[in-house]
C-alpha atoms as a PDB file:
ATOM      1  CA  UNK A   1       0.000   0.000   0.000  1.00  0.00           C
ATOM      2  CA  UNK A   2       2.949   2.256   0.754  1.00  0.00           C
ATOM      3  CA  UNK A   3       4.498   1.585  -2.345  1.00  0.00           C
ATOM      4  CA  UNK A   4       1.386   2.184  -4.548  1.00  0.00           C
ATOM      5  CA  UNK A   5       0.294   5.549  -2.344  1.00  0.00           C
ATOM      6  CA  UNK A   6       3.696   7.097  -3.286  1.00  0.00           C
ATOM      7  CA  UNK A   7       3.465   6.211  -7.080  1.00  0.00           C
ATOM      8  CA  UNK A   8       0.500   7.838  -7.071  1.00  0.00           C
ATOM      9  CA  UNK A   9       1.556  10.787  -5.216  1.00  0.00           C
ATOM     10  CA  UNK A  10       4.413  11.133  -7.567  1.00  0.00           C
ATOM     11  CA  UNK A  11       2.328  10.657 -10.340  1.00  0.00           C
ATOM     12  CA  UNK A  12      -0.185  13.584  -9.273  1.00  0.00           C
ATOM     13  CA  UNK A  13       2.568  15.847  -8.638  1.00  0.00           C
ATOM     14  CA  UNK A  14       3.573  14.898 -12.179  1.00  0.00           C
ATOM     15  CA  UNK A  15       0.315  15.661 -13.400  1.00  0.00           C
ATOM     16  CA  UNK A  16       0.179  19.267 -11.542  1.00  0.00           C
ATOM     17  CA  UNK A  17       3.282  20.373 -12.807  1.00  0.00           C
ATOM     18  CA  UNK A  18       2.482  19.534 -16.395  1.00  0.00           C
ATOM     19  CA  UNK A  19      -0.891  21.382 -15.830  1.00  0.00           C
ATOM     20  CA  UNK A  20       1.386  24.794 -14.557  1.00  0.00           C
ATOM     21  CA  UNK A  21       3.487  24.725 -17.095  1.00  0.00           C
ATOM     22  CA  UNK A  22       1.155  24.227 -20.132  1.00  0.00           C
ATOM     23  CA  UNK A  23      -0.906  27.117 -18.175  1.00  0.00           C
ATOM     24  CA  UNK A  24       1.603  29.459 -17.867  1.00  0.00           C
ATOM     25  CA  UNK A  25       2.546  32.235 -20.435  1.00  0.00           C
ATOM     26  CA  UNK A  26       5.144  31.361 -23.056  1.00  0.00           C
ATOM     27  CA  UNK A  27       8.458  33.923 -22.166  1.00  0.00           C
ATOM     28  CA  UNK A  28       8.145  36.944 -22.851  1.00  0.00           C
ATOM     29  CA  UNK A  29      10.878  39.156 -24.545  1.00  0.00           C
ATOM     30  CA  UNK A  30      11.363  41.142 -21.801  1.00  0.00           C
ATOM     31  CA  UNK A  31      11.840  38.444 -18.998  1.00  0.00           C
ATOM     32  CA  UNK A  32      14.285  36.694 -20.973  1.00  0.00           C
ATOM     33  CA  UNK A  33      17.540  38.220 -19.333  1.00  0.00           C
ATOM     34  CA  UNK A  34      15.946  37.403 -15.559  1.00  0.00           C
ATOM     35  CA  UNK A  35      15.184  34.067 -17.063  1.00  0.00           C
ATOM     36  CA  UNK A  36      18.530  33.133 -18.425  1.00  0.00           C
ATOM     37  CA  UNK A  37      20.514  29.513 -17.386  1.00  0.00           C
ATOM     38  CA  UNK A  38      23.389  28.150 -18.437  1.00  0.00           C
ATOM     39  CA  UNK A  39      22.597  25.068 -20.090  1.00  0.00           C
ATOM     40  CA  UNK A  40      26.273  23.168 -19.235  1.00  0.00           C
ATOM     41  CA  UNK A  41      25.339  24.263 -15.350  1.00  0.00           C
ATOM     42  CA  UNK A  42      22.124  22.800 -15.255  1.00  0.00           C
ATOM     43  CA  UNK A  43      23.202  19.437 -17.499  1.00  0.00           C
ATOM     44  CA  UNK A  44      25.731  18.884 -14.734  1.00  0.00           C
ATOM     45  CA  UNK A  45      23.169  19.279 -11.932  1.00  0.00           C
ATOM     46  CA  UNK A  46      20.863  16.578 -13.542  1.00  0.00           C
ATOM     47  CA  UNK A  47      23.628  14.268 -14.283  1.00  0.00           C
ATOM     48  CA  UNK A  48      25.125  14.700 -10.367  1.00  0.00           C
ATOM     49  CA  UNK A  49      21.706  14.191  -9.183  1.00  0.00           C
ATOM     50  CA  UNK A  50      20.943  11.136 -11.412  1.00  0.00           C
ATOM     51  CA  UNK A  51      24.008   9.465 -10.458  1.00  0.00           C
ATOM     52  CA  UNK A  52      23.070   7.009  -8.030  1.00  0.00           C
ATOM     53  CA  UNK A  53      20.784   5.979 -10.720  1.00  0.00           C
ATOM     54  CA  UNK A  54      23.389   5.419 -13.761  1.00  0.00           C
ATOM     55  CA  UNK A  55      25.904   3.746 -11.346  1.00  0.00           C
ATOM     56  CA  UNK A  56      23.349   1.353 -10.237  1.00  0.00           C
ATOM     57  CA  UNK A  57      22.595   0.530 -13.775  1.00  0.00           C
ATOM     58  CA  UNK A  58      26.442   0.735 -14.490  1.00  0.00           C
ATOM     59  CA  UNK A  59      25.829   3.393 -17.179  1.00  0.00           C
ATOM     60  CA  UNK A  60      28.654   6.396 -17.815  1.00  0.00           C
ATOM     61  CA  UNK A  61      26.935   9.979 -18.251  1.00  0.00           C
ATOM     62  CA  UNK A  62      28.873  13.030 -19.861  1.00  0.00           C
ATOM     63  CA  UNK A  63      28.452  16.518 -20.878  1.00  0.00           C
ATOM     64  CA  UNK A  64      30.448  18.448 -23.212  1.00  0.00           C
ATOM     65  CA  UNK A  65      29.902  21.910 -24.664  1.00  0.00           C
ATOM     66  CA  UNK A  66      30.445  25.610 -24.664  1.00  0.00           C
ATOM     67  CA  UNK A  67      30.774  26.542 -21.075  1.00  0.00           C
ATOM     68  CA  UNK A  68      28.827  30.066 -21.517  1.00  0.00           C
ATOM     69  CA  UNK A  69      26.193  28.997 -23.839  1.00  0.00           C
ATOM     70  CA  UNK A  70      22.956  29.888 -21.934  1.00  0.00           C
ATOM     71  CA  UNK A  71      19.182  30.093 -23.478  1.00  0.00           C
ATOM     72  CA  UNK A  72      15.999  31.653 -22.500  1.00  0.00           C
ATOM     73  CA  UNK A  73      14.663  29.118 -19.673  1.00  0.00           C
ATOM     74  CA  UNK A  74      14.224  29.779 -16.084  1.00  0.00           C
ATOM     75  CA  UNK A  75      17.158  27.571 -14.206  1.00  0.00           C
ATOM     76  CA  UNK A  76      14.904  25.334 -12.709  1.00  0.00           C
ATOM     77  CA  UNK A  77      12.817  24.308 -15.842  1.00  0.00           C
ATOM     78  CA  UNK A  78      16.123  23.540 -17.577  1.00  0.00           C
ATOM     79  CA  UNK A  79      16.907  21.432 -15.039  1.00  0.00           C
ATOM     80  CA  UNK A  80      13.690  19.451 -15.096  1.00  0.00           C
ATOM     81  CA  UNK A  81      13.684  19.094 -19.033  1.00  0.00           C
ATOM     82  CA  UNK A  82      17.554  17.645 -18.546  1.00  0.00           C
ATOM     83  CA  UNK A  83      16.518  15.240 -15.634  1.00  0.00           C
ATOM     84  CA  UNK A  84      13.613  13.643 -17.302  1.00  0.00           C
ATOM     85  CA  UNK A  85      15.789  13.029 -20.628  1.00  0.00           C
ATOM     86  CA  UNK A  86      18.437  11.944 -19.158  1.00  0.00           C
ATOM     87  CA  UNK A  87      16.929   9.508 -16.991  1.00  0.00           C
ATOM     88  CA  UNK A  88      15.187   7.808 -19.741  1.00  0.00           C
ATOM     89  CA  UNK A  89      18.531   7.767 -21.362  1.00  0.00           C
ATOM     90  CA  UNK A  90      19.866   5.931 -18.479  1.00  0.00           C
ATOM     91  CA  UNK A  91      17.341   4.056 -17.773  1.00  0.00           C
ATOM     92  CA  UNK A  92      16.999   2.277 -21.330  1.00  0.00           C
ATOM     93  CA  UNK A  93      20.536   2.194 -21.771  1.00  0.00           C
ATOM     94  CA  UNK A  94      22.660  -1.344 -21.404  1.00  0.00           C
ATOM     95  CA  UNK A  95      24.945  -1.791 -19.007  1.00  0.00           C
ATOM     96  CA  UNK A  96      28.686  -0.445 -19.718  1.00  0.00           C
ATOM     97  CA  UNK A  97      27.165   1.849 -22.004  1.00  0.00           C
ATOM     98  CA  UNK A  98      27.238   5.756 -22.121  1.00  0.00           C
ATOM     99  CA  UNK A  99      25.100   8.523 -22.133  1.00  0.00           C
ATOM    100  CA  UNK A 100      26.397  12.102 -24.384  1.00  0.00           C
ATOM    101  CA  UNK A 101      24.850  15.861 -23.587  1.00  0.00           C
ATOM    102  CA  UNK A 102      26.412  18.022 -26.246  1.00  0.00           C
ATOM    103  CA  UNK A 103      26.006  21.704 -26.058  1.00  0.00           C
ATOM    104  CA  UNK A 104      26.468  23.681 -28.852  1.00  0.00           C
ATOM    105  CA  UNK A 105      24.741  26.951 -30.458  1.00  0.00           C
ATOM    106  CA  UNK A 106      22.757  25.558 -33.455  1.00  0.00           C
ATOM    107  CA  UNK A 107      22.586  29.063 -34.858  1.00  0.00           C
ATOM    108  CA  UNK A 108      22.962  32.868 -33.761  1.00  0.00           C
ATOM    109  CA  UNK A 109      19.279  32.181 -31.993  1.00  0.00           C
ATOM    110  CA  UNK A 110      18.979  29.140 -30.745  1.00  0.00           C
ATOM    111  CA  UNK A 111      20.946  26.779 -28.132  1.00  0.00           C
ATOM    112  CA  UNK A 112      21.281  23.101 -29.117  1.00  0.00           C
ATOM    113  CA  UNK A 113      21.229  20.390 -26.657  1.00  0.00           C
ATOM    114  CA  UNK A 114      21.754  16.806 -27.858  1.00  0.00           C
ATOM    115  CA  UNK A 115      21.393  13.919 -25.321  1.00  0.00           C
ATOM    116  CA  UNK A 116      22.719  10.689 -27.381  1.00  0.00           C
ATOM    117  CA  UNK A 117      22.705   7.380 -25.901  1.00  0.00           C
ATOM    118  CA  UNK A 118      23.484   3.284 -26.571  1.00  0.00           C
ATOM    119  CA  UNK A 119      20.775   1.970 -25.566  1.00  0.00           C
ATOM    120  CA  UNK A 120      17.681   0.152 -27.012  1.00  0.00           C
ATOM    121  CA  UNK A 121      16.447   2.693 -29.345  1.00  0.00           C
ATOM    122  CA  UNK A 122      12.415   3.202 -30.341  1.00  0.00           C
ATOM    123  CA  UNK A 123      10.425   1.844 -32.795  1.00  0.00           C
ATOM    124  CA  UNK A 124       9.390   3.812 -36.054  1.00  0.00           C
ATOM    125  CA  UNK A 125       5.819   3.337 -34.681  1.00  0.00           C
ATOM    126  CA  UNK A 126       6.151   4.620 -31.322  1.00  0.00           C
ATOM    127  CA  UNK A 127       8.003   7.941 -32.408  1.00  0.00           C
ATOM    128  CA  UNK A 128       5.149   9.503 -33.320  1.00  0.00           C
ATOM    129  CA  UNK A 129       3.426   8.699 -29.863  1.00  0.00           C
ATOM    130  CA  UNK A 130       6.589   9.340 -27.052  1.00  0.00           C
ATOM    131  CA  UNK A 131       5.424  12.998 -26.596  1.00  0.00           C
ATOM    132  CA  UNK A 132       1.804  11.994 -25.509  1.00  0.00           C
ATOM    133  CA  UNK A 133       0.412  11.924 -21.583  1.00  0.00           C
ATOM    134  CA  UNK A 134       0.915   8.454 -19.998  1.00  0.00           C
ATOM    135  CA  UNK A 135       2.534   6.850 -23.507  1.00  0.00           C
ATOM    136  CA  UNK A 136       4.643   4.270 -22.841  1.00  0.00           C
ATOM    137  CA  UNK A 137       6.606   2.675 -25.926  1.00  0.00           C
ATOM    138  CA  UNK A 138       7.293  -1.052 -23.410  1.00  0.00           C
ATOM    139  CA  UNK A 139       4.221  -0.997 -21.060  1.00  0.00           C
ATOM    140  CA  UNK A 140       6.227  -4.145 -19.462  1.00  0.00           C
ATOM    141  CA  UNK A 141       8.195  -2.025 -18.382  1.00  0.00           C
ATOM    142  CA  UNK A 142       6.561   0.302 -16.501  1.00  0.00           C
ATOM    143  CA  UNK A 143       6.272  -0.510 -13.057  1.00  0.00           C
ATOM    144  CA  UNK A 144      10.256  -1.557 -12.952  1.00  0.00           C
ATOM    145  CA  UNK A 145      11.167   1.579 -14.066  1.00  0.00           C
ATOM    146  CA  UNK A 146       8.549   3.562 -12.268  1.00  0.00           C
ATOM    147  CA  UNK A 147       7.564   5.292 -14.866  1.00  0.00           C
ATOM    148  CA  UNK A 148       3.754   7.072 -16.102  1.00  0.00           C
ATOM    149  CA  UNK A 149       3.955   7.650 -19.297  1.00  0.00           C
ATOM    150  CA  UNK A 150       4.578  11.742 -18.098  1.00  0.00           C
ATOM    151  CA  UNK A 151       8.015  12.750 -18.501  1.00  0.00           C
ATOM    152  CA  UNK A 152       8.376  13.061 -21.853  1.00  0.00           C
ATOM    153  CA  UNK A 153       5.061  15.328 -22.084  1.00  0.00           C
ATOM    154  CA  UNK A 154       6.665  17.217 -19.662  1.00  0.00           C
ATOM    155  CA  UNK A 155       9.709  18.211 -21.516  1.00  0.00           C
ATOM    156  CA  UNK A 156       7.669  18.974 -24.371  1.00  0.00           C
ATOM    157  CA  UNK A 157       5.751  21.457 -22.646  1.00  0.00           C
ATOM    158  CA  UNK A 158       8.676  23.364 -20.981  1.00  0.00           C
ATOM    159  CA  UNK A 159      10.472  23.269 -24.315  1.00  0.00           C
ATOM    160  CA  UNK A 160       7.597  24.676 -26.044  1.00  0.00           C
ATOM    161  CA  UNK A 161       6.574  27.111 -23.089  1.00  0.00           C
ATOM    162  CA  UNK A 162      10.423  28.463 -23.418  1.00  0.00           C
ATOM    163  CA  UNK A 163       9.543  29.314 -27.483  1.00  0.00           C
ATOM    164  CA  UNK A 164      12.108  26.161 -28.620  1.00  0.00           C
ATOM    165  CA  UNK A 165      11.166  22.231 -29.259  1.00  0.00           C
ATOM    166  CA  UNK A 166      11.989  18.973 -28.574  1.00  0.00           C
ATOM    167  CA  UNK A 167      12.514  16.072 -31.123  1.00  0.00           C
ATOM    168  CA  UNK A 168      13.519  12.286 -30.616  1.00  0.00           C
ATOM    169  CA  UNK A 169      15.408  10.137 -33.602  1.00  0.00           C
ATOM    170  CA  UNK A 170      15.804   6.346 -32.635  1.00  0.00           C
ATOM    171  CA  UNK A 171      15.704   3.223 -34.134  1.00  0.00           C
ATOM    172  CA  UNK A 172      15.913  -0.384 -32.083  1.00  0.00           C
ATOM    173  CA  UNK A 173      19.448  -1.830 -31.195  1.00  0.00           C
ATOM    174  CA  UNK A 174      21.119   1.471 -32.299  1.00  0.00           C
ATOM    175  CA  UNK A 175      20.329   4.134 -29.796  1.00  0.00           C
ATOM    176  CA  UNK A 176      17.936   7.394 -29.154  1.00  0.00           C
ATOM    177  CA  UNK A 177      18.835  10.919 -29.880  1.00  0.00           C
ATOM    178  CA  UNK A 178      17.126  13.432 -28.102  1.00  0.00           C
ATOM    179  CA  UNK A 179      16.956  17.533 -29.406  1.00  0.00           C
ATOM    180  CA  UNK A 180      16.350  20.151 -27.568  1.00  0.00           C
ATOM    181  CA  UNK A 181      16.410  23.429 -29.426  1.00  0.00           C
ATOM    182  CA  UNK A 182      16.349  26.897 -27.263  1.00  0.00           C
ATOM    183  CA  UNK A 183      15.766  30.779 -26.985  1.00  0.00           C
ATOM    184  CA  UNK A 184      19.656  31.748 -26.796  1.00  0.00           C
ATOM    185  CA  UNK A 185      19.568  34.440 -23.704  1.00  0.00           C
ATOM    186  CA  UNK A 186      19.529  38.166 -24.637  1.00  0.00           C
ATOM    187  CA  UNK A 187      22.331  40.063 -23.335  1.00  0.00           C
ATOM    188  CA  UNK A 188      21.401  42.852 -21.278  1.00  0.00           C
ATOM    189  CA  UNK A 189      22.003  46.334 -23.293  1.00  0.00           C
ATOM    190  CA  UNK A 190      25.191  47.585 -22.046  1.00  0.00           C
ATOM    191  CA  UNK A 191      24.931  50.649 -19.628  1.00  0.00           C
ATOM    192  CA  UNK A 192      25.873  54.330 -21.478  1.00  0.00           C
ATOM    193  CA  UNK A 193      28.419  55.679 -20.069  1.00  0.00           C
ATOM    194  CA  UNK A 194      28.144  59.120 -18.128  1.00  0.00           C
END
């Protein structure tokens, strides 16, 4: 009973948080400097925190990429959208294997994240589904992992919410690739001088 009361706890919380961030306001221009992360700071955070996780599951996580690069995303969002990927990375990922975040500007506009991993890959079918509330590609799966089916949907929405996207390219026995386009930050205007 314990067990099941605290998957569905986590499961609502899931739920809410999806439900704030599809009903909040996409960023405005002007909140985009108070909203600004950088994207190798928060990739680090997710992989230090999942790290009990890929150990267990004997799986190597790394991050690469320009050290200022930051986007239009409030800190904690980024760090949320990085968690969920990369723990589905891990998660479906053999053991001895390795997970890749690569951070790179994908033009003068927009921050490019790619999470690449060795793991079992997704069927052509299921592509077109792994963005959808409580879609599962391996239902047999789901209550060793833990999962809901929510995660994904999740990153969607704070991609989208941020004004940048989310895609996933896999195919089975080869791997899943995982791109997250963003917002680069605005500067702020430099100050005239007196």
């Amino acid at each position: 009973c314990e067990v099941d009361c605290s998957r569905l706890e986590e499961l609502v919380g899931r739920m809410l948080a999806l439900a704030r961030i599809e009903a909040s306001e996409p960023e405005q221009a002007g909140d985009t400097v108070a909203q600004s992360t950088v994207l190798i700071d928060g990739a680090q955070s997710a992989i230090a925190q999942l790290r009990p996780v890929a150990e267990v599951m004997q799986v190597r996580v790394e991050a690469s990429g320009h050290s200022a690069l930051a986007a239009a995303i409030a800190p904690e969002l980024w760090q949320t959208l990085c968690t969920n990927v990369l723990l589905n990375a891990i998660q479906y990922s053999g053991a001895h294997s390795t997970v890749r975040v690569m951070l790179a500007p994908a033009d003068e506009r927009t921050a490019r994240c790619v999470i690449a991993d060795q793991g079992q890959g997704i069927a052509a079918d299921a592509l077109a589904h792994v963005f959808h509330r409580f879609y599962r590609g391996d239902p047999s799966r789901s209550r060793a992992s833990g999962g809901a089916g929510l995660g994904l949907a999740i990153c969607k929405a704070i991609a989208e919410q941020a004004g940048g996207s989310i895609a996933i390219n896999g195919s089975p026995g080869v791997g899943t690739t995982v791109t997250i386009l963003l917002p680069l930050a605005v500067s702020p205007a430099p100050v005239a001088a007196i």
